[in-house]
Protein backbone atom coordinates (compact mmCIF):
# COMPACT_ATOMS: atom_id res chain seq x y z
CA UNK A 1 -16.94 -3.33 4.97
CA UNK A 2 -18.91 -1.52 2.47
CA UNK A 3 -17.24 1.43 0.68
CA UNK A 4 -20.65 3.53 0.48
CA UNK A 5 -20.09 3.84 4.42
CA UNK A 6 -17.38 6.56 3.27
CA UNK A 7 -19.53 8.50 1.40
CA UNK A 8 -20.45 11.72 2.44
CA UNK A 9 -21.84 13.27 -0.25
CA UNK A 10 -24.08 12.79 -2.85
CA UNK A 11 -21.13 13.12 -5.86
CA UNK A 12 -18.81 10.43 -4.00
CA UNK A 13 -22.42 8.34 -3.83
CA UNK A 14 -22.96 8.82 -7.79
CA UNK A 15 -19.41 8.14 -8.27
CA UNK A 16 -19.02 4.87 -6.05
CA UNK A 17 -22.15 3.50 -7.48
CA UNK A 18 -20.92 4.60 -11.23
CA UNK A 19 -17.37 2.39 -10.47
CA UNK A 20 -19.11 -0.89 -8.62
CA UNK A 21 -20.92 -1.33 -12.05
CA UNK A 22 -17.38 -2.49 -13.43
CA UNK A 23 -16.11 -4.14 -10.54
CA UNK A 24 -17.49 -7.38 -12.71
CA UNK A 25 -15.97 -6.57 -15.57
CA UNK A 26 -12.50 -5.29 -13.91
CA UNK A 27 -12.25 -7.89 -11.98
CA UNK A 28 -13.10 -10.66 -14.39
CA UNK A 29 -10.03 -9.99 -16.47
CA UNK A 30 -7.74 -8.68 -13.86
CA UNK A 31 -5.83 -12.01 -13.54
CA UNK A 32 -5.43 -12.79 -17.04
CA UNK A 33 -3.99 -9.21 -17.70
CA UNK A 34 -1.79 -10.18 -14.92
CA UNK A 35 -0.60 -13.06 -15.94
CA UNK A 36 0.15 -11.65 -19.66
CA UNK A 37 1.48 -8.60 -18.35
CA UNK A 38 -1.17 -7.44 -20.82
CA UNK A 39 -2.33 -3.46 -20.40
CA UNK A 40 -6.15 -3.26 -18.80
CA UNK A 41 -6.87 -1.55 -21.83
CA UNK A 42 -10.71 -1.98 -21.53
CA UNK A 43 -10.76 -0.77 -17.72
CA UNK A 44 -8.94 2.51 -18.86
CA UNK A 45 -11.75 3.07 -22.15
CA UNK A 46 -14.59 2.31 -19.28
CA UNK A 47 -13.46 4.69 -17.08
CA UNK A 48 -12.55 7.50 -19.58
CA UNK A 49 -16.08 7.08 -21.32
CA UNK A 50 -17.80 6.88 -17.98
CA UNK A 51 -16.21 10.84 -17.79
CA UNK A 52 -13.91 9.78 -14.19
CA UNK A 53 -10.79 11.10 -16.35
CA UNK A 54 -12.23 14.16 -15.93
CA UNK A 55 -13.25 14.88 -12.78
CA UNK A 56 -10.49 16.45 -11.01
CA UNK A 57 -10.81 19.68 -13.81
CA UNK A 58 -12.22 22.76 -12.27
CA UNK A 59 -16.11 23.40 -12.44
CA UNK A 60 -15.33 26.36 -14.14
CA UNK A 61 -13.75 24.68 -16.82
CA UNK A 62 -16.06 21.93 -17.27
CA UNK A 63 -14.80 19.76 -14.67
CA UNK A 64 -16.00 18.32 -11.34
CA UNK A 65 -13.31 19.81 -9.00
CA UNK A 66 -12.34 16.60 -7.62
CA UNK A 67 -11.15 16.75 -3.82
CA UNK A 68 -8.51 14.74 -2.19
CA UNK A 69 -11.20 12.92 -0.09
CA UNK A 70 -13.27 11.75 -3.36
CA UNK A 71 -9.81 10.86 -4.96
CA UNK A 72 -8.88 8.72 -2.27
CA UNK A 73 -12.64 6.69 -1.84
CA UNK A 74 -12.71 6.41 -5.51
CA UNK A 75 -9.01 4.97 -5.71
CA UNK A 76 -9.35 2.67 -2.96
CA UNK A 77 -12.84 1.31 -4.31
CA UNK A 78 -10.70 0.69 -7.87
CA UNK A 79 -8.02 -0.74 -5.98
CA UNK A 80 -9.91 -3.46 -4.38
CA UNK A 81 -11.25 -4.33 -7.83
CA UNK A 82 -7.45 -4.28 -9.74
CA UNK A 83 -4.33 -2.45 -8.33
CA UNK A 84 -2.98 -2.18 -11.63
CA UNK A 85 -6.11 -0.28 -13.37
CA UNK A 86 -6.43 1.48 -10.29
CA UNK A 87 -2.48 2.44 -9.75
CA UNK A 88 -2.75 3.04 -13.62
CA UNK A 89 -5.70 5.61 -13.58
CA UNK A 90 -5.10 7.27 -10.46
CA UNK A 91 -1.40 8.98 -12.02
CA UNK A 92 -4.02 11.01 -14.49
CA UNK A 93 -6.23 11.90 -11.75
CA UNK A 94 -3.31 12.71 -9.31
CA UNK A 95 -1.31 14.76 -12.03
CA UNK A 96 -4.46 16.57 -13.57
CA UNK A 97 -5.82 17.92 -9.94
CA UNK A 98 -2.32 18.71 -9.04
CA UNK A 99 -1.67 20.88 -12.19
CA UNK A 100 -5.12 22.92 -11.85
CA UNK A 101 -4.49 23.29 -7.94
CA UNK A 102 -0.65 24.55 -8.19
CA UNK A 103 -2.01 26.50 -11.83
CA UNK A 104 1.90 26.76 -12.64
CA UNK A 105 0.83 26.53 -16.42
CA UNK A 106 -0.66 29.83 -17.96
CA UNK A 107 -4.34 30.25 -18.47
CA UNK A 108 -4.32 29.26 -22.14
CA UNK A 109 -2.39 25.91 -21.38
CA UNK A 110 -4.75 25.05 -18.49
CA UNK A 111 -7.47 25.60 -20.80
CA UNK A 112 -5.71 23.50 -24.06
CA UNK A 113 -5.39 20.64 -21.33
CA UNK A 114 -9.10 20.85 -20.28
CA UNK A 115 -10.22 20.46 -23.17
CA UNK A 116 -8.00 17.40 -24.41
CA UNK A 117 -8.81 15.39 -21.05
CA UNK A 118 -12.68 16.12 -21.97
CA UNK A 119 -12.10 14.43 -25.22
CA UNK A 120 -10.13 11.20 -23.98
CA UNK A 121 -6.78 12.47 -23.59
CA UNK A 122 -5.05 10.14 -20.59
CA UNK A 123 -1.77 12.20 -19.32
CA UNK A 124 1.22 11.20 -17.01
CA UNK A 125 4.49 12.57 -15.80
CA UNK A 126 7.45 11.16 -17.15
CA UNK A 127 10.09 11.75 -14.74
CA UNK A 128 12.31 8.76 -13.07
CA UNK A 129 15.43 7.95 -14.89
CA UNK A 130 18.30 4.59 -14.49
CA UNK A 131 20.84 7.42 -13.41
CA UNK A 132 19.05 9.51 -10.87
CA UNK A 133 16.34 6.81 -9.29
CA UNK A 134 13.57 8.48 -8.32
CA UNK A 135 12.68 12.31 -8.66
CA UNK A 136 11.62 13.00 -4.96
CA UNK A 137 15.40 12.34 -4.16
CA UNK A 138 16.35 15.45 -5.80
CA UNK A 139 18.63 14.32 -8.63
CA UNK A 140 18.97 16.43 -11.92
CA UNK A 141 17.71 14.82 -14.95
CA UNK A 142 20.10 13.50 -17.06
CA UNK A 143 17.32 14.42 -20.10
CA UNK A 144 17.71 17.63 -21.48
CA UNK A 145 15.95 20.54 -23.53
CA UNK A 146 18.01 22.57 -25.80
CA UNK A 147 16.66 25.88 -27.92
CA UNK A 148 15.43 25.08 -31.23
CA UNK A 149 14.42 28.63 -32.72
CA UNK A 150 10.20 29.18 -31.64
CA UNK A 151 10.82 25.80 -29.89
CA UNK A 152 12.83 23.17 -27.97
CA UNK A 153 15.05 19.94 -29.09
CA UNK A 154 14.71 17.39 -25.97
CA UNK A 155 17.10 14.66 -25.89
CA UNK A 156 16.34 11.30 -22.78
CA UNK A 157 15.18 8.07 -21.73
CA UNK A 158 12.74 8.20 -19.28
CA UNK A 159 11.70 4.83 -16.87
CA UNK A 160 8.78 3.74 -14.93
CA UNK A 161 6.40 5.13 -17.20
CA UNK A 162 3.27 3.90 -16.14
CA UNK A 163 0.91 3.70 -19.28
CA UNK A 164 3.22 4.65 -21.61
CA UNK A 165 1.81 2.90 -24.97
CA UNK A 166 -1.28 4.18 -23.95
CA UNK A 167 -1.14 7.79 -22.71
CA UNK A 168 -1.93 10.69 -25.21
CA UNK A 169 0.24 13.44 -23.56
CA UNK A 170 3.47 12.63 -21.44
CA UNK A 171 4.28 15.25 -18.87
CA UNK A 172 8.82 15.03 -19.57
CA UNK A 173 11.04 16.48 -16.81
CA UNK A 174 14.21 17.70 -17.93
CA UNK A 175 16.91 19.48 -17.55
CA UNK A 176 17.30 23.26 -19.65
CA UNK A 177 20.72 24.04 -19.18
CA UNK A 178 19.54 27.76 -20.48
CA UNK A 179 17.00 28.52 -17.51
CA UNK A 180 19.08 26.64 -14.98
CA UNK A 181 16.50 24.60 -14.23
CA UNK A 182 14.25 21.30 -14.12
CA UNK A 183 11.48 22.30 -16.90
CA UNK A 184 7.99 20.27 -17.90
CA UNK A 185 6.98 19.66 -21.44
CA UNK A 186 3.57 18.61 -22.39
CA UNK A 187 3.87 16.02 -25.64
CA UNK A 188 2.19 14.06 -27.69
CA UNK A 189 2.37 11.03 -28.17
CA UNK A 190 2.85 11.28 -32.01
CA UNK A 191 5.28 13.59 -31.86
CA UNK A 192 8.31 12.52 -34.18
CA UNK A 193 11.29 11.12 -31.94
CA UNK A 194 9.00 9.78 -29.57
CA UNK A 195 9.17 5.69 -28.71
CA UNK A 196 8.60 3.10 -26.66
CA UNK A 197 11.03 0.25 -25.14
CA UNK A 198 8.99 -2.08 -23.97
CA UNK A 199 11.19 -3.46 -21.40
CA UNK A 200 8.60 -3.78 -18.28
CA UNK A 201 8.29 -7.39 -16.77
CA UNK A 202 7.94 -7.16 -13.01
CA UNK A 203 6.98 -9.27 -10.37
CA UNK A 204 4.06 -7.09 -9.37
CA UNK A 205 1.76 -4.00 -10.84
CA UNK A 206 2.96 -6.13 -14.22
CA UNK A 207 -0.41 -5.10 -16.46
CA UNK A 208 0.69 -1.22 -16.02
CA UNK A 209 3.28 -1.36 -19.11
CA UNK A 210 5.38 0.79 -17.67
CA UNK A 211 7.88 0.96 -20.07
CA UNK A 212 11.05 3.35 -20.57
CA UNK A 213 9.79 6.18 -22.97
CA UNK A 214 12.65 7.53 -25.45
CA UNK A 215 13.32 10.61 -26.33
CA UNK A 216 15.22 11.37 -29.40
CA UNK A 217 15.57 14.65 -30.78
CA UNK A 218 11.93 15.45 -30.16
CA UNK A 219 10.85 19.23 -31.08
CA UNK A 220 7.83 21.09 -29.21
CA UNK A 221 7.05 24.47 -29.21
CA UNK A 222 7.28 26.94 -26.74
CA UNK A 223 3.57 26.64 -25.91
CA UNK A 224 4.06 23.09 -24.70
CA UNK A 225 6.77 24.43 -22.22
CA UNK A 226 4.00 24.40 -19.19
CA UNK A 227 5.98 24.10 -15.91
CA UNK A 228 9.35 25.73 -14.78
CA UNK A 229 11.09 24.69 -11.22
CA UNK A 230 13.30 26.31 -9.30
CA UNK A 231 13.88 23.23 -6.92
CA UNK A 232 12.84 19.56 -6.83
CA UNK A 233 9.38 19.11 -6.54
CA UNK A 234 9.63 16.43 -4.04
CA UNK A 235 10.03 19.46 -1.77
CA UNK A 236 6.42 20.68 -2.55
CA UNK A 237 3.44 19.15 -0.27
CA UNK A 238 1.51 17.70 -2.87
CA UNK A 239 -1.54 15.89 -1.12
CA UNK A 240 -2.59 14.16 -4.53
CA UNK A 241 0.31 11.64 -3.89
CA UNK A 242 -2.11 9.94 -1.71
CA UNK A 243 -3.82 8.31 -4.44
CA UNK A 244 -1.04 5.65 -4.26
CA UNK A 245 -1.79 4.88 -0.53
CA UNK A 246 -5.55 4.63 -1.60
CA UNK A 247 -5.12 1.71 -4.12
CA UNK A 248 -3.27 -0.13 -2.22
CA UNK A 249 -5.67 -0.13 0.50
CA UNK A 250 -7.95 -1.19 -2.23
CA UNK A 251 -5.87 -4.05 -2.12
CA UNK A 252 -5.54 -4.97 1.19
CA UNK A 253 -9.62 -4.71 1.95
CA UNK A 254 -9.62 -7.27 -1.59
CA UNK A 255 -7.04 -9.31 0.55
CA UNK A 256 -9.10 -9.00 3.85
CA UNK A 257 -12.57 -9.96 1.94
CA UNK A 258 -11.27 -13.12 0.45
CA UNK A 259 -9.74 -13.99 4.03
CA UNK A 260 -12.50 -13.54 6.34
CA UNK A 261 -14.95 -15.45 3.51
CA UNK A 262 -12.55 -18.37 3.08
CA UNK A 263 -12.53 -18.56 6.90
CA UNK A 264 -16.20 -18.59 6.93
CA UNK A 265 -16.41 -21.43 4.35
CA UNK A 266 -13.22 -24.09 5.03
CA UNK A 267 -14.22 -26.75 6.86
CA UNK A 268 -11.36 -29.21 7.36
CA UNK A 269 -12.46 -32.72 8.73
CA UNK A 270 -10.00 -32.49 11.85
CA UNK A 271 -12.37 -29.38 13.47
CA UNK A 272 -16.20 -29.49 13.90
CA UNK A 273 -17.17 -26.09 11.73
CA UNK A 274 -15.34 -23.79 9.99
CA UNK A 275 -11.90 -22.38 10.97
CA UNK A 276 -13.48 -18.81 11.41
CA UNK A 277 -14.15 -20.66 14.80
CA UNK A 278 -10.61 -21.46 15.85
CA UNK A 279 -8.83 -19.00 18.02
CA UNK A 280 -5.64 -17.75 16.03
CA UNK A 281 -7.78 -17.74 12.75
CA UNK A 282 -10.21 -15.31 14.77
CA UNK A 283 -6.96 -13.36 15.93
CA UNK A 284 -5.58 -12.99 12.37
CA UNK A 285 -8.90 -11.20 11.16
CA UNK A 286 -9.07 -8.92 14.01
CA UNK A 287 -5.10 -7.68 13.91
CA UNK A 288 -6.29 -7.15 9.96
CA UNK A 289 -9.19 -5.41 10.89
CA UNK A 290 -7.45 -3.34 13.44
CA UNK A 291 -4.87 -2.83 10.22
CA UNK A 292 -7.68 -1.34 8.09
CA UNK A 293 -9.30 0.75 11.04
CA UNK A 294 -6.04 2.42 11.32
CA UNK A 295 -5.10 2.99 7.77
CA UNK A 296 -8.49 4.43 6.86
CA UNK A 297 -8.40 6.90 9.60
CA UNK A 298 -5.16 8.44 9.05
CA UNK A 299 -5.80 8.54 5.07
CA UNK A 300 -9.17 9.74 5.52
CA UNK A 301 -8.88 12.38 7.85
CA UNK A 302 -5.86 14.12 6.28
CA UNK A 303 -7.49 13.56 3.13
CA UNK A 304 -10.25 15.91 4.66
CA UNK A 305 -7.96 18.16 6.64
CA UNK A 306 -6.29 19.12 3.43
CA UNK A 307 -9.32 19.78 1.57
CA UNK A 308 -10.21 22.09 4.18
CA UNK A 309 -9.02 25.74 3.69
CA UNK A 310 -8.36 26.51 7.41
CA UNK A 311 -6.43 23.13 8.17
CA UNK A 312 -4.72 22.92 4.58
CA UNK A 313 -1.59 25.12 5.69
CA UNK A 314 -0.40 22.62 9.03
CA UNK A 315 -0.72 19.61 6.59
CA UNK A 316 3.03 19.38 5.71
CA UNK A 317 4.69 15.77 6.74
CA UNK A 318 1.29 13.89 6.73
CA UNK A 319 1.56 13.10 3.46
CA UNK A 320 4.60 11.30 3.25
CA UNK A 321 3.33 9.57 6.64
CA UNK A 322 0.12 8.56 5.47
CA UNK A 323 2.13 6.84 2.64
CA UNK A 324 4.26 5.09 4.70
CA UNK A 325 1.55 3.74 6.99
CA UNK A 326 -0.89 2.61 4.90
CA UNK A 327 1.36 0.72 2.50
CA UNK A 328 3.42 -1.00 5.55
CA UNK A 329 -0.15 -1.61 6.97
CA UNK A 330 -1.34 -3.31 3.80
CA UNK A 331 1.35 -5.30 3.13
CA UNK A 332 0.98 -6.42 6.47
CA UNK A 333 -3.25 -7.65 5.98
CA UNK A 334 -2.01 -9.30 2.47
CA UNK A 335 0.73 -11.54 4.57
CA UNK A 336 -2.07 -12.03 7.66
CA UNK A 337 -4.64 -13.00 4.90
CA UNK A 338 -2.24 -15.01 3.42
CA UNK A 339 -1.49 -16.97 6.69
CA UNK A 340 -5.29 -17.44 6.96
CA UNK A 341 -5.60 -19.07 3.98
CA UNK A 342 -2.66 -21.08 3.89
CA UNK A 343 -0.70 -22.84 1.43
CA UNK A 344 -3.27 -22.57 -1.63
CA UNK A 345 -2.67 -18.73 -1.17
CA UNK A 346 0.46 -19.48 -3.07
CA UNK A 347 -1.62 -21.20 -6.15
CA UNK A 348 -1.79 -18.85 -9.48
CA UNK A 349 -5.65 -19.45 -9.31
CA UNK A 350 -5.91 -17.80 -6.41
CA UNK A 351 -5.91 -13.76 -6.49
CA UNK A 352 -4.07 -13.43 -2.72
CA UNK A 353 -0.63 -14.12 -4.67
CA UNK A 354 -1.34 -11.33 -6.98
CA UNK A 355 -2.01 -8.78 -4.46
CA UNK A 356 1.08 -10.24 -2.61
CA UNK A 357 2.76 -8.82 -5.77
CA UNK A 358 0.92 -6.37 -6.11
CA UNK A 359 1.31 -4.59 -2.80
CA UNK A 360 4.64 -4.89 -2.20
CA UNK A 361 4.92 -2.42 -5.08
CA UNK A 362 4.05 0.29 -3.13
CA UNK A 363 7.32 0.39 -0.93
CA UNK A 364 8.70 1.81 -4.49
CA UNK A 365 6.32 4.05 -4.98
CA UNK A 366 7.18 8.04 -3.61
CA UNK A 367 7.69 8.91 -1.22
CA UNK A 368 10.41 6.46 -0.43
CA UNK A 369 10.16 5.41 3.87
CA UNK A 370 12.97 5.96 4.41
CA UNK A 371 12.71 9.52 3.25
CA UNK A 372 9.34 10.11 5.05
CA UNK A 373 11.50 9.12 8.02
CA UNK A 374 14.10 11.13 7.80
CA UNK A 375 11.88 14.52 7.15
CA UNK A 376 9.92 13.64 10.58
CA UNK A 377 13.08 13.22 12.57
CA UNK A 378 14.33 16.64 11.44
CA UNK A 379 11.19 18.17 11.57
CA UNK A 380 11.03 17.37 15.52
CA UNK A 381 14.75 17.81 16.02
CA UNK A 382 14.70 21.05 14.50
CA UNK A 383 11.12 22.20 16.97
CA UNK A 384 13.66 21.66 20.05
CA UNK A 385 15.62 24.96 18.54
């Protein structure tokens, strides 16, 4: 299914045609990164030189004013290409719209960050620790910031830090016993204290070097002090978390595509034709297709929903559903596609073993399912009252 049947504007059309021109190159050296556990270093310089890194600033500040519906075509068109680049990239596009939408950071910090993004700068939150698992759950970080005179000592170890070697500013959550509360610091990379322990070697995702960042008496200045909360922000709706449903979609329609053309072209001497013509083959393809049909419209059309202003404010547990859909729904094609192609799905040349990996990442990415879960039964538990 082409992507440019998504489009429905002329910027996504730009934009879709502007990423297909490094499908080639993406997907060329997508395995070998893989295999390495090597960082798609080139992927990242292509797509912050092509200007996509800066897309989801505000117009007014030299940006594009990305929307959630762009985000998630663009992501899933990446993610069909290389989950890793595209799981990789999407955390600066999700964190970069999400800062100039929630503008928690003052004027002169949103403009500082503007600016560094239009030169190259690549920027991700740092926030899961060993102790607390992941942020969404609501656990105080065990890293903390301590006053330093005009400035602030922070003291942590930080894990699942996707990009880490290779970001220029990383977005710390910790703890400031002074305010009470879970505080942001923007730093840079060179900053002294700052390191990396490069400890990542998973199963899937494993070309996103996302290492535990350390912390060791690291000063900043009060400037860099950008974000203040008085609660976890897993509690916040923040639609830009659906740029991790969107890749691995991107996935699953990579999955699908190398499925329905293997079936088209495997001809086993036992059958006359191809096994595209044999019953249960044909019913694999259409309980994927049926897969995609429903993961694309509940992604796309809260995607849109949200972007509108008069249907933004009912969008609330969608989010978290959408999540929890689309990932269970890909994971689902990969295995279907798998059982299409059989046994030589299993073989390192072929790429349906990496997006086996690969997707089943997602089920650890937030929000957790069994959170998303939870929220809905209380949210329809509670409309009784």
């Amino acid at each position: 299914m082409s992507k440019a049947l998504f489009a429905t504007t002329d910027f996504q059309q730009t934009w879709l045609k502007k990423l297909e021109a490094m499908r080639s190159q993406i997907e060329s050296t997508a395995r070998d990164n893989d295999e390495s556990g090597t960082f798609p270093t080139n992927h990242i310089q292509a797509l912050v030189d092509s200007g996509y890194t800066t897309l989801p600033i505000p117009e007014s500040l030299g940006g594009s004013s990305l929307s959630i519906a762009d985000l998630v075509l663009f992501q899933e068109t990446l993610g069909s290409m290389d989950g890793a680049t595209a799981l990789s990239i999407s955390w600066h596009q999700s964190v970069v719209a999400e800062i100039y939408e929630k503008r928690k950071w003052s004027e002169e910090q949103l403009s500082f960050l503007a600016k560094e993004v239009q030169k190259g700068a690549l920027i991700n939150r740092a926030v899961s620790e060993a102790q607390t698992g992941s942020p969404t759950r609501g656990g105080r970080p065990g890293s903390t910031a301590t006053r330093s005179g005009d400035g602030w000592i922070i003291n942590g170890e930080k894990t699942f830090t996707t990009m880490s070697p290779f970001l220029t500013y990383y977005l710390v959550g910790v703890w400031i016993e002074e305010k009470e509360a879970v505080g942001f610091f923007l730093i840079h990379r060179d900053t002294k204290g700052i390191s990396i322990r490069e400890n990542w070697n998973m199963l899937g995702m494993r070309s996103t070097e996302s290492h535990d960042l350390l912390l060791q008496d690291v000063w900043v200045e009060d400037f860099y002090l950008v974000e203040v909360n008085d609660g976890p922000r897993g509690r916040e709706v923040n639609a830009w978390m659906m740029h991790i449903p969107a890749n691995y979609l991107g996935i699953a329609q990579a999955a699908r595509d190398y499925a329905v053309h293997f079936s088209t072209v495997h001809a086993p001497n036992s059958i006359s034709g191809t096994i595209s013509e044999l019953p249960n083959v044909q019913t694999a393809i259409g309980e994927i297709e049926l897969l995609m049909m429903q993961s694309r419209h509940m992604i796309y059309s809260v995607a849109r929903a949200y972007d509108n202003s008069q249907t933004r404010p009912i969008i609330e547990h969608e989010i978290g559903a959408v999540k929890h859909t689309v990932v269970n729904n890909s994971i689902k094609v990969v295995d279907k596609a798998m059982r299409i192609v059989g046994a030589k799905s299993l073989e390192l040349s072929c790429p349906l073993q990496r997006y086996y990996r690969d997707v089943r990442a997602g089920l650890h990415n937030p929000p957790m399912d069994d959170m998303t879960i939870s929220k809905l039964a209380h949210s329809a538990i509670h409309s009784i009252d």
